[in-house]
N, C-alpha and C. Protein backbone atom coordinates (compact mmCIF):
# COMPACT_ATOMS: atom_id res chain seq x y z
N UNK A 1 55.74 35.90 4.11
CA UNK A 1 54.93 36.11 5.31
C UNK A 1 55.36 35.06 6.33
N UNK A 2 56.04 35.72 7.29
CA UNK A 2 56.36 34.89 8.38
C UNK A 2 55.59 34.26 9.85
N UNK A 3 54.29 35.11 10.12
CA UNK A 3 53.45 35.17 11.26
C UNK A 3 51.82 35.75 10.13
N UNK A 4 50.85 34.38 11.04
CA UNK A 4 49.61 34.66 10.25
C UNK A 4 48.27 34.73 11.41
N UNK A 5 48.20 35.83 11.48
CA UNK A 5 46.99 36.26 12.62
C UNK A 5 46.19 35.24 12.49
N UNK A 6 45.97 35.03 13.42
CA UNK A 6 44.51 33.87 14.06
C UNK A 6 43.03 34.47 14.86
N UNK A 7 43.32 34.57 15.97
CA UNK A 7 42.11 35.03 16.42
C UNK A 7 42.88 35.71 17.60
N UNK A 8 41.30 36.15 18.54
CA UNK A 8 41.79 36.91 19.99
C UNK A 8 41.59 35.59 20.81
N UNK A 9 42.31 35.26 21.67
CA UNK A 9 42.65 34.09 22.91
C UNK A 9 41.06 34.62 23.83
N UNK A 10 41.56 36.23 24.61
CA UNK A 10 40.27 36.55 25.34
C UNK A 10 40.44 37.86 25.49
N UNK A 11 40.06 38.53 26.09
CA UNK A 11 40.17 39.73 26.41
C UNK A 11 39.31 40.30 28.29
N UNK A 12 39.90 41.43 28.41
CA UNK A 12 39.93 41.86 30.14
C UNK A 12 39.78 43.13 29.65
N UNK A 13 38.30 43.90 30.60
CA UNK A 13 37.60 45.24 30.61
C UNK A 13 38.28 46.08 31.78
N UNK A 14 38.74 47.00 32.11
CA UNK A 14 39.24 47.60 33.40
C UNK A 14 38.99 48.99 33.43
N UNK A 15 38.28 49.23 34.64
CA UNK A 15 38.13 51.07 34.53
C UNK A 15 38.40 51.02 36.44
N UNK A 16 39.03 52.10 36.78
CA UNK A 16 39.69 52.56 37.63
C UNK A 16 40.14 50.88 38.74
N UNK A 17 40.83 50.43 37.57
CA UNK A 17 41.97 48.92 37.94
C UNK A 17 40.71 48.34 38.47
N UNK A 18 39.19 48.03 38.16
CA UNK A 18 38.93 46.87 38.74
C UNK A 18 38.56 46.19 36.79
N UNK A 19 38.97 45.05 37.12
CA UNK A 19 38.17 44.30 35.70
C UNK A 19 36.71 43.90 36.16
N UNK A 20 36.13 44.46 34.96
CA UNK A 20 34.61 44.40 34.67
C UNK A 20 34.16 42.33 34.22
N UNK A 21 33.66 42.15 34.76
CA UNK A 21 33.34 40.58 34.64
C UNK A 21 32.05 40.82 33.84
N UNK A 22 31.44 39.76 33.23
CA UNK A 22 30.56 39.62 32.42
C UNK A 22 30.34 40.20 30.81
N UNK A 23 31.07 40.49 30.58
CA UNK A 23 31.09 41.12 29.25
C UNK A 23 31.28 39.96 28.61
N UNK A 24 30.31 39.74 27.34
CA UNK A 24 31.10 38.52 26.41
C UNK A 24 30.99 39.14 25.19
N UNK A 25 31.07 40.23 24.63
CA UNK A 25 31.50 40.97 23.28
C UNK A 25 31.88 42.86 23.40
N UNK A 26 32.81 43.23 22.93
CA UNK A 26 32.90 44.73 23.23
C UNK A 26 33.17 45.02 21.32
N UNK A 27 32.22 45.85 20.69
CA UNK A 27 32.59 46.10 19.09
C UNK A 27 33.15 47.56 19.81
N UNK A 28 34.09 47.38 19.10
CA UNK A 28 34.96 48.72 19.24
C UNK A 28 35.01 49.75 18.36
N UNK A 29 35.30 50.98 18.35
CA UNK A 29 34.82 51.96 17.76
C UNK A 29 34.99 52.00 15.85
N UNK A 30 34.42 52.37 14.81
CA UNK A 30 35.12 52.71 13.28
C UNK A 30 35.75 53.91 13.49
N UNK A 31 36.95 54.04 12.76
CA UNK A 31 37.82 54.91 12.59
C UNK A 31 37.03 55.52 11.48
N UNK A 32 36.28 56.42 10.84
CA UNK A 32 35.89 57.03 10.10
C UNK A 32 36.40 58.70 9.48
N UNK A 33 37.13 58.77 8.78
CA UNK A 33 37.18 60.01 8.12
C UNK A 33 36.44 61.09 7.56
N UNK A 34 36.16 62.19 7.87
CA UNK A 34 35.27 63.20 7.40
C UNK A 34 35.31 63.76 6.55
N UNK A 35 34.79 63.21 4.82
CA UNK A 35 35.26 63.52 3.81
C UNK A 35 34.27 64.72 3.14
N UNK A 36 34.61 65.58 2.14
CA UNK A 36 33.83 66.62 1.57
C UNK A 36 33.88 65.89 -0.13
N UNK A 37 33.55 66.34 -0.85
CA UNK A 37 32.81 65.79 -2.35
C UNK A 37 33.58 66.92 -3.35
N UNK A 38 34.75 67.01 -4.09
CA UNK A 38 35.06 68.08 -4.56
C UNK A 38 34.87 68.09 -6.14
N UNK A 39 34.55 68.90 -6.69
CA UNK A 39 34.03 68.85 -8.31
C UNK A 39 34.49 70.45 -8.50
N UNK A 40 35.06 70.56 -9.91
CA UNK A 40 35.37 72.01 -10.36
C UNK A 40 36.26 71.91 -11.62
N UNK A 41 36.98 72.58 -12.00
CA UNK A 41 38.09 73.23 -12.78
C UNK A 41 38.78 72.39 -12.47
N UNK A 42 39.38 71.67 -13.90
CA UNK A 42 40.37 70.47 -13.50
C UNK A 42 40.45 69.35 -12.91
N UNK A 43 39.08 69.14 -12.34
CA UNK A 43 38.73 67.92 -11.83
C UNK A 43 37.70 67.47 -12.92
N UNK A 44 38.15 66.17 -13.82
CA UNK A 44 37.21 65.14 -14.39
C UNK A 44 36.40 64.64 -13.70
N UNK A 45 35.06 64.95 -12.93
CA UNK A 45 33.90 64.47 -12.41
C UNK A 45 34.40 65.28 -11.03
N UNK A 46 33.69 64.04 -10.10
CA UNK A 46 33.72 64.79 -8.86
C UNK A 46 34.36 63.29 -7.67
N UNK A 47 35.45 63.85 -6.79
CA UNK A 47 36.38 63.24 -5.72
C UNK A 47 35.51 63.14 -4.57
N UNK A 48 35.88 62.28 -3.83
CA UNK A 48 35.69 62.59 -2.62
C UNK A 48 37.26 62.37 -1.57
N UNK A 49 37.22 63.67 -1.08
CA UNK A 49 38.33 63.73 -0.30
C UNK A 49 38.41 63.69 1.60
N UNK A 50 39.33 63.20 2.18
CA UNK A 50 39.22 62.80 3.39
C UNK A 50 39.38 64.02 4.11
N UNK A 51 38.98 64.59 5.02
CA UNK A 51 39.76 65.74 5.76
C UNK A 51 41.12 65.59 7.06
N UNK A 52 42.03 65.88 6.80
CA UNK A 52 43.49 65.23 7.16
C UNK A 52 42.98 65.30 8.50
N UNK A 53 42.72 64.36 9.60
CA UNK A 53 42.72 64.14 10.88
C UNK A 53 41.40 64.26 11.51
N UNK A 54 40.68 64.42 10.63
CA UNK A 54 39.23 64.63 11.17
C UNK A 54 38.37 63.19 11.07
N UNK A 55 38.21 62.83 11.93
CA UNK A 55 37.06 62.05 11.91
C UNK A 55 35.95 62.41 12.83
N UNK A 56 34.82 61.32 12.17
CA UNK A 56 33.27 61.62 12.83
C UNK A 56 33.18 60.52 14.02
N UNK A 57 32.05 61.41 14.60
CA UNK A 57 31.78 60.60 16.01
C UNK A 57 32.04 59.03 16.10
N UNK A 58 32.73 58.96 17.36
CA UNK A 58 33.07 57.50 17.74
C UNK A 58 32.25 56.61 19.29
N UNK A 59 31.96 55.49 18.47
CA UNK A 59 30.90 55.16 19.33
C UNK A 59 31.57 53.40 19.63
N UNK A 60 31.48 52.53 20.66
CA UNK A 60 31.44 51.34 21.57
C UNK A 60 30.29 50.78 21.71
N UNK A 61 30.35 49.64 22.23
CA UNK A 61 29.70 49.06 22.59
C UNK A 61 29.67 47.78 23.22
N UNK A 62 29.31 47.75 24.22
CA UNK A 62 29.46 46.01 25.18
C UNK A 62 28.64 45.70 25.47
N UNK A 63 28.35 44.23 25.34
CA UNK A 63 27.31 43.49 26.07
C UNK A 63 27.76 42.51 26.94
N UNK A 64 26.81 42.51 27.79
CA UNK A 64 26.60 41.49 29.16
C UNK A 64 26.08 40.07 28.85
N UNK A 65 26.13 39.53 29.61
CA UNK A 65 24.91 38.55 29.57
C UNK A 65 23.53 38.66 30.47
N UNK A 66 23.95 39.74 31.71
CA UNK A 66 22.94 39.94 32.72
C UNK A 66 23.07 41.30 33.15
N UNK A 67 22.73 42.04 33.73
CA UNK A 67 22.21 43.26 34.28
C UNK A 67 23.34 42.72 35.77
N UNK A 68 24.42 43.92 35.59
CA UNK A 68 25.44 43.54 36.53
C UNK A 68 26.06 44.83 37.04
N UNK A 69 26.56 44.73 38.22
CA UNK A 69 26.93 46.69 38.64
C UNK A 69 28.12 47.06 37.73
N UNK A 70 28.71 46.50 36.67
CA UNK A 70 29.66 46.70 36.36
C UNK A 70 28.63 47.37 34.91
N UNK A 71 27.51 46.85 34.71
CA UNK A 71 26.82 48.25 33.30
C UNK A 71 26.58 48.66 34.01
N UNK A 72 25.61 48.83 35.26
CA UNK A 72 25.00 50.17 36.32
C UNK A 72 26.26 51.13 36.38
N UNK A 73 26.99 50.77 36.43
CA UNK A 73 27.92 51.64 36.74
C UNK A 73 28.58 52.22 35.89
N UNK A 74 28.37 51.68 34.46
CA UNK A 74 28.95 52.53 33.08
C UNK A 74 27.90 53.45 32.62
N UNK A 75 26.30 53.07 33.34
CA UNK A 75 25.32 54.45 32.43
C UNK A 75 25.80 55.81 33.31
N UNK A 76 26.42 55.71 34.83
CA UNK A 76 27.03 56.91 35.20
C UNK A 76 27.20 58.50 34.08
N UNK A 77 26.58 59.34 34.33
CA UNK A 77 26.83 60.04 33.13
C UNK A 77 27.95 60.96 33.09
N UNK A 78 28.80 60.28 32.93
CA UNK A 78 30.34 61.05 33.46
C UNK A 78 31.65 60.30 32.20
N UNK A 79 32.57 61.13 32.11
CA UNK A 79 33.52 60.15 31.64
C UNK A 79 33.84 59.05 32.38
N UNK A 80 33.90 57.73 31.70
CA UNK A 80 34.87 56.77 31.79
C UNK A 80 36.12 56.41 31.19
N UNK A 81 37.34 56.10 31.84
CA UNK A 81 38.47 55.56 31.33
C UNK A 81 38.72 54.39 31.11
N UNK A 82 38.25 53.52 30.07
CA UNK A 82 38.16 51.96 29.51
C UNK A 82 39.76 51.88 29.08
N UNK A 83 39.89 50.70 29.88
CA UNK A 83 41.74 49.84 29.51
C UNK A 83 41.03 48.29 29.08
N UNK A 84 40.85 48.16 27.80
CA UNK A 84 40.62 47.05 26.95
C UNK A 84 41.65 46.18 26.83
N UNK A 85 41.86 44.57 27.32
CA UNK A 85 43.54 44.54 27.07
C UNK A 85 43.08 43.29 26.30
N UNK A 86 43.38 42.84 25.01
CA UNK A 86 43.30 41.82 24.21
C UNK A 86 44.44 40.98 24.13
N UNK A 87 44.43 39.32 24.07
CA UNK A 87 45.68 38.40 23.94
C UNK A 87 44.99 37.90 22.56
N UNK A 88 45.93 38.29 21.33
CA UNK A 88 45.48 37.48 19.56
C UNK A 88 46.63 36.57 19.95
N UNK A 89 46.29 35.09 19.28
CA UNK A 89 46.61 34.11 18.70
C UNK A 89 47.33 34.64 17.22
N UNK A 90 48.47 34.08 17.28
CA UNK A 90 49.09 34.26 15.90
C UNK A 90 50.29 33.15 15.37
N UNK A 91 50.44 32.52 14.22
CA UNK A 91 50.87 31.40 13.84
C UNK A 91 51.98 31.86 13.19
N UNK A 92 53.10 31.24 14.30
CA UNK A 92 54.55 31.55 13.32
C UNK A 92 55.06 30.58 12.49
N UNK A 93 55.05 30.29 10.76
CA UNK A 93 55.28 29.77 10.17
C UNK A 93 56.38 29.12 9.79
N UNK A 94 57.56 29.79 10.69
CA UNK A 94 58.90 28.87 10.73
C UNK A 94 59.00 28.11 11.75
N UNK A 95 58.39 27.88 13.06
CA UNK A 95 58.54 27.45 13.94
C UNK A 95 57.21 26.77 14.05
N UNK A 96 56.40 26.79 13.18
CA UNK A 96 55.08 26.06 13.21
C UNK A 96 54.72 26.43 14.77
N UNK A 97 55.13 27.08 15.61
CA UNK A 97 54.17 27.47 16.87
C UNK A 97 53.30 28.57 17.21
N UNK A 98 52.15 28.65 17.82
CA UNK A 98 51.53 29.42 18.17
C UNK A 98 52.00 30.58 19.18
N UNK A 99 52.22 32.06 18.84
CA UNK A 99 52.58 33.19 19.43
C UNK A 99 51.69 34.03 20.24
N UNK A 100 51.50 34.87 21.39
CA UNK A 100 50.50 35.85 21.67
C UNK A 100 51.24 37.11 21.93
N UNK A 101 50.39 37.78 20.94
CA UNK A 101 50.85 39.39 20.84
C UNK A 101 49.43 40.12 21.80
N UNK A 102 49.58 41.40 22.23
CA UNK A 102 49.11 41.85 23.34
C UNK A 102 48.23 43.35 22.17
N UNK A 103 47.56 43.24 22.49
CA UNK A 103 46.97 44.55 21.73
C UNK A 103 46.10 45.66 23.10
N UNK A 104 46.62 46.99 23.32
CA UNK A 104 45.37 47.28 24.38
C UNK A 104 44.48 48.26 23.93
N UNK A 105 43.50 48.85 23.96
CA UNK A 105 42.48 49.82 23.45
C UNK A 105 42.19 50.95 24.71
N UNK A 106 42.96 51.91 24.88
CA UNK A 106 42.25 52.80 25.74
C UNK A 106 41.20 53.85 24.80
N UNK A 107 40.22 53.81 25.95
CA UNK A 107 39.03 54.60 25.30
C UNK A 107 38.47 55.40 26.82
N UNK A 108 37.96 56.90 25.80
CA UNK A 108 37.40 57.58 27.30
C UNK A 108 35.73 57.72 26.45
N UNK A 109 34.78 56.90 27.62
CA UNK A 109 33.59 57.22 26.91
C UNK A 109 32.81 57.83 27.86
N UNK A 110 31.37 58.07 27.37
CA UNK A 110 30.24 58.51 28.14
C UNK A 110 28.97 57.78 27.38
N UNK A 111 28.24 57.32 28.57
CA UNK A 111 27.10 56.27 28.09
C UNK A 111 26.11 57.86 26.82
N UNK A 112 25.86 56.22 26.50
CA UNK A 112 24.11 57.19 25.28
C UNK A 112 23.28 56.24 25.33
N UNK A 113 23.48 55.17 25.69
CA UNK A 113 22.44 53.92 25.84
C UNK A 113 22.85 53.31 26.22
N UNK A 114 21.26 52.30 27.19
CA UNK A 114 22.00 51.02 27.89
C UNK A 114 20.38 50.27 27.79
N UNK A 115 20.57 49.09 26.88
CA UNK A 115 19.36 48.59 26.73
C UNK A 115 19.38 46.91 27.56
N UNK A 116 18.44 47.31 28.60
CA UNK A 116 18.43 46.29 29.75
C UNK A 116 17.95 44.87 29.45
N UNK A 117 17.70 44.21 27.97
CA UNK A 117 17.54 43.13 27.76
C UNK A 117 16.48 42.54 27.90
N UNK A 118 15.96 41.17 27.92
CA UNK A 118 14.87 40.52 28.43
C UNK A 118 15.41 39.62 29.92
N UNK A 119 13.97 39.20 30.29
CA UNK A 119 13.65 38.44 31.44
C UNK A 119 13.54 36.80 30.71
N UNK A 120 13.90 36.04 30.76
CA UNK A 120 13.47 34.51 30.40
C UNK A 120 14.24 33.59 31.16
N UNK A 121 13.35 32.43 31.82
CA UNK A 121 14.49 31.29 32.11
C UNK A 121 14.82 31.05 31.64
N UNK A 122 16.03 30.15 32.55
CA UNK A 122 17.57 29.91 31.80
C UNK A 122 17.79 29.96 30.75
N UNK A 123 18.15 31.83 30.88
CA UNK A 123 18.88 32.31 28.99
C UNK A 123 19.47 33.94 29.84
N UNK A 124 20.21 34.12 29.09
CA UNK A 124 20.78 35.32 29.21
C UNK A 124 19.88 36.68 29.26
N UNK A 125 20.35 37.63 29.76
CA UNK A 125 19.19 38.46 29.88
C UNK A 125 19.67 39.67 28.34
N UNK A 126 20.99 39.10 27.76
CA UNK A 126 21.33 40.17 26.71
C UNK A 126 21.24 41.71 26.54
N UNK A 127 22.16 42.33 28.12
CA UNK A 127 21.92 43.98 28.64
C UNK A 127 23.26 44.76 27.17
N UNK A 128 22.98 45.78 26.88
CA UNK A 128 24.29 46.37 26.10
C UNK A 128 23.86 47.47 26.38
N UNK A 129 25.08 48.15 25.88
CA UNK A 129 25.39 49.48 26.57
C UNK A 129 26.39 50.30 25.39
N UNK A 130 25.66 51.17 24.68
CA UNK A 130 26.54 51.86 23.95
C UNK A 130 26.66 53.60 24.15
N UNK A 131 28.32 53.74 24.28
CA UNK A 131 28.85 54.48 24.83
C UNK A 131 29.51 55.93 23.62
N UNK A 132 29.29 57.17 23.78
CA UNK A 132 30.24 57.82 23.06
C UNK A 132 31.54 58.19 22.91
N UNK A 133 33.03 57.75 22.70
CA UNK A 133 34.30 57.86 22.65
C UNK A 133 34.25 59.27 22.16
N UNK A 134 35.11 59.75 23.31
CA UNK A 134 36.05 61.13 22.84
C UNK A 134 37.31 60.79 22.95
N UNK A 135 38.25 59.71 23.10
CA UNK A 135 39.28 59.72 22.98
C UNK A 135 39.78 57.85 22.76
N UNK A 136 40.72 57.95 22.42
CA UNK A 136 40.90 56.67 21.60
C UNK A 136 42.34 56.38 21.11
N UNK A 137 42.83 55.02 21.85
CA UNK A 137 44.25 55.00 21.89
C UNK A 137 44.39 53.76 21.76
N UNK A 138 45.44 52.87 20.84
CA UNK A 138 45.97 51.34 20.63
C UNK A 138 47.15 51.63 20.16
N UNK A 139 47.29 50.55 21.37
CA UNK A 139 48.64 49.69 21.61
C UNK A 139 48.90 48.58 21.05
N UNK A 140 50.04 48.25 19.91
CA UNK A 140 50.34 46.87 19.78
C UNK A 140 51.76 46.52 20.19
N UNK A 141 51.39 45.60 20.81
CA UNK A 141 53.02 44.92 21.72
C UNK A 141 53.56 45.86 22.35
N UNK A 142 52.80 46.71 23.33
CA UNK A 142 53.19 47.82 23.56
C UNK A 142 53.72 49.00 23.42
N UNK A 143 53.58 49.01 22.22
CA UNK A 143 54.05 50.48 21.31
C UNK A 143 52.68 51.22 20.70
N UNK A 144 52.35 52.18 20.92
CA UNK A 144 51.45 53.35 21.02
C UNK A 144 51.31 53.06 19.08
N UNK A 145 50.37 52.98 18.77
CA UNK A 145 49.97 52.93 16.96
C UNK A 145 48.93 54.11 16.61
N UNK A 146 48.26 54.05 17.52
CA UNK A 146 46.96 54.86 17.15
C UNK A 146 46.61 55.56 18.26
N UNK A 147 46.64 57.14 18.00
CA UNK A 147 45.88 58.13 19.03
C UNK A 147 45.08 59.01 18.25
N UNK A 148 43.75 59.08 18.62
CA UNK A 148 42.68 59.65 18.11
C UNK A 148 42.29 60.98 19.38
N UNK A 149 42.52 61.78 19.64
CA UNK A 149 41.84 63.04 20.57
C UNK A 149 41.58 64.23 20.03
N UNK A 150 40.36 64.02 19.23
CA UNK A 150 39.69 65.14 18.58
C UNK A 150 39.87 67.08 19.69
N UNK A 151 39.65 66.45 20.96
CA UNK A 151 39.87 67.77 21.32
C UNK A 151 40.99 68.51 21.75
N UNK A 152 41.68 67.55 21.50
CA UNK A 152 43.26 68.45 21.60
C UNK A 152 43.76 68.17 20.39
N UNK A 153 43.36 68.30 19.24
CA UNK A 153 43.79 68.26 17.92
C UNK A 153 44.59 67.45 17.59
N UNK A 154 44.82 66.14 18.15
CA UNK A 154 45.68 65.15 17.90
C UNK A 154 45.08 63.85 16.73
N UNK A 155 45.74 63.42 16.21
CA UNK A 155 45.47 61.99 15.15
C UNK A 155 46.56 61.48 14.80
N UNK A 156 47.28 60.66 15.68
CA UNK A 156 48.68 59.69 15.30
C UNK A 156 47.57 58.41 14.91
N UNK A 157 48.27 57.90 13.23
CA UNK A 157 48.04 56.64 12.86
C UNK A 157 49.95 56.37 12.69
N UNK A 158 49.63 55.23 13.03
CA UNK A 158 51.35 54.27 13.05
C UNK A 158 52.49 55.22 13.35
N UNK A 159 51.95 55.91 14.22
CA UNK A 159 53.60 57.01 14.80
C UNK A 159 53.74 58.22 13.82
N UNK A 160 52.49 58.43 13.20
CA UNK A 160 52.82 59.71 12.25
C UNK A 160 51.87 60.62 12.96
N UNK A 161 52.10 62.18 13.24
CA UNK A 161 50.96 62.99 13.90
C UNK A 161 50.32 64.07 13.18
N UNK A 162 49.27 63.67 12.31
CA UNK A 162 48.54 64.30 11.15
C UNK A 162 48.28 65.21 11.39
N UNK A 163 48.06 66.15 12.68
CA UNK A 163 47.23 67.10 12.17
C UNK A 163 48.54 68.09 13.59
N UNK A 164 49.74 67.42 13.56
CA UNK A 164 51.01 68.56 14.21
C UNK A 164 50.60 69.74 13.24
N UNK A 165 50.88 70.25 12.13
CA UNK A 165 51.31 71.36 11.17
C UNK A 165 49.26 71.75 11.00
N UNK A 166 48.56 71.26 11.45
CA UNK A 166 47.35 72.04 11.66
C UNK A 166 47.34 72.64 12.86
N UNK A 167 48.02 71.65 14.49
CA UNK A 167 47.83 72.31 15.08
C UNK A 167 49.18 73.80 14.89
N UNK A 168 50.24 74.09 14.60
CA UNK A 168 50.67 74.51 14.59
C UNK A 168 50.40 76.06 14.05
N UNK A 169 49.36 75.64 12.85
CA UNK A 169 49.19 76.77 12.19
C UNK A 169 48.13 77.52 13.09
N UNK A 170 47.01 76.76 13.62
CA UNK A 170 46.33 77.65 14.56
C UNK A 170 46.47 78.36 15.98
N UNK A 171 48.26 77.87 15.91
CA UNK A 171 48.62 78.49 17.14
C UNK A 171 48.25 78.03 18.55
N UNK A 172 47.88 76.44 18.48
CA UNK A 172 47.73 75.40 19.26
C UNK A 172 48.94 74.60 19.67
């Protein structure tokens, strides 16, 4: 092992090129698979199997520290186009120096909640805002790894496209 992940340096929110200020956490979506339970003839007990490219609903989430036009403007009930751009810290072990690799997260969401926090002096007002993903895309070091677009029948994990020969067969 030549390079040993560390942490994220910081990260920058951007929807139609302005960066969103105030955000100090974004949990980003689970990749979840949509599995069925199979038991029968030839099966010793019962499996659970993944369904090739299907996953279940994908959901975000960011918080503020304050009630700022940059959430007013994400409960919009419309798609948004989120450009997530992350700088990780990573330790190269032959050169004993510290490296930054670039990771980006495009996501297209639509709000489902936005919970406006409390009122207290000097303390944060703790606003979040969680959003539904229909589409879902990462970049590492600028090479495309992961595309998730349930509605155009797409699921590339690491440059492989799972569900080509599904769409194919349905004449998609």
């Amino acid at each position: 092992m030549s390079k040993v992940d560390e942490l994220v340096i910081n990260y920058a929110i951007y929807e139609d090129a302005t960066e969103y200020l105030g955000t100090t956490e974004v949990t980003l979506p689970d990749l979840e698979y949509i599995t069925e339970e199979l038991s029968g003839a030839g099966i010793a007990g019962n499996i659970e199997e993944i369904i090739i490219g299907h996953l279940n609903a994908m959901s975000t989430t960011f918080n503020f520290r304050t009630v700022t036009a940059a959430a007013v403007k994400l409960m919009e009930p419309r798609v948004h186009r989120i450009d997530l751009r992350v700088a990780q810290q990573r330790m190269n072990l032959r050169t004993s120096t510290n490296e930054v690799s670039g990771v980006k997260h495009i996501m297209k969401v639509k709000p489902k909640k936005t919970a406006l926090g409390k009122v207290a002096a000097a303390s944060t007002a703790d606003v979040s805002g969680e959003y539904a993903v229909s589409y879902y895309a990462m970049y590492l070091d600028g090479s495309k790894v992961t595309e998730i677009d349930p509605l155009n029948f797409v699921c590339i994990i690491n440059g492989k496209d799972y569900l080509k020969d599904v769409r194919k067969a349905l004449g998609k």
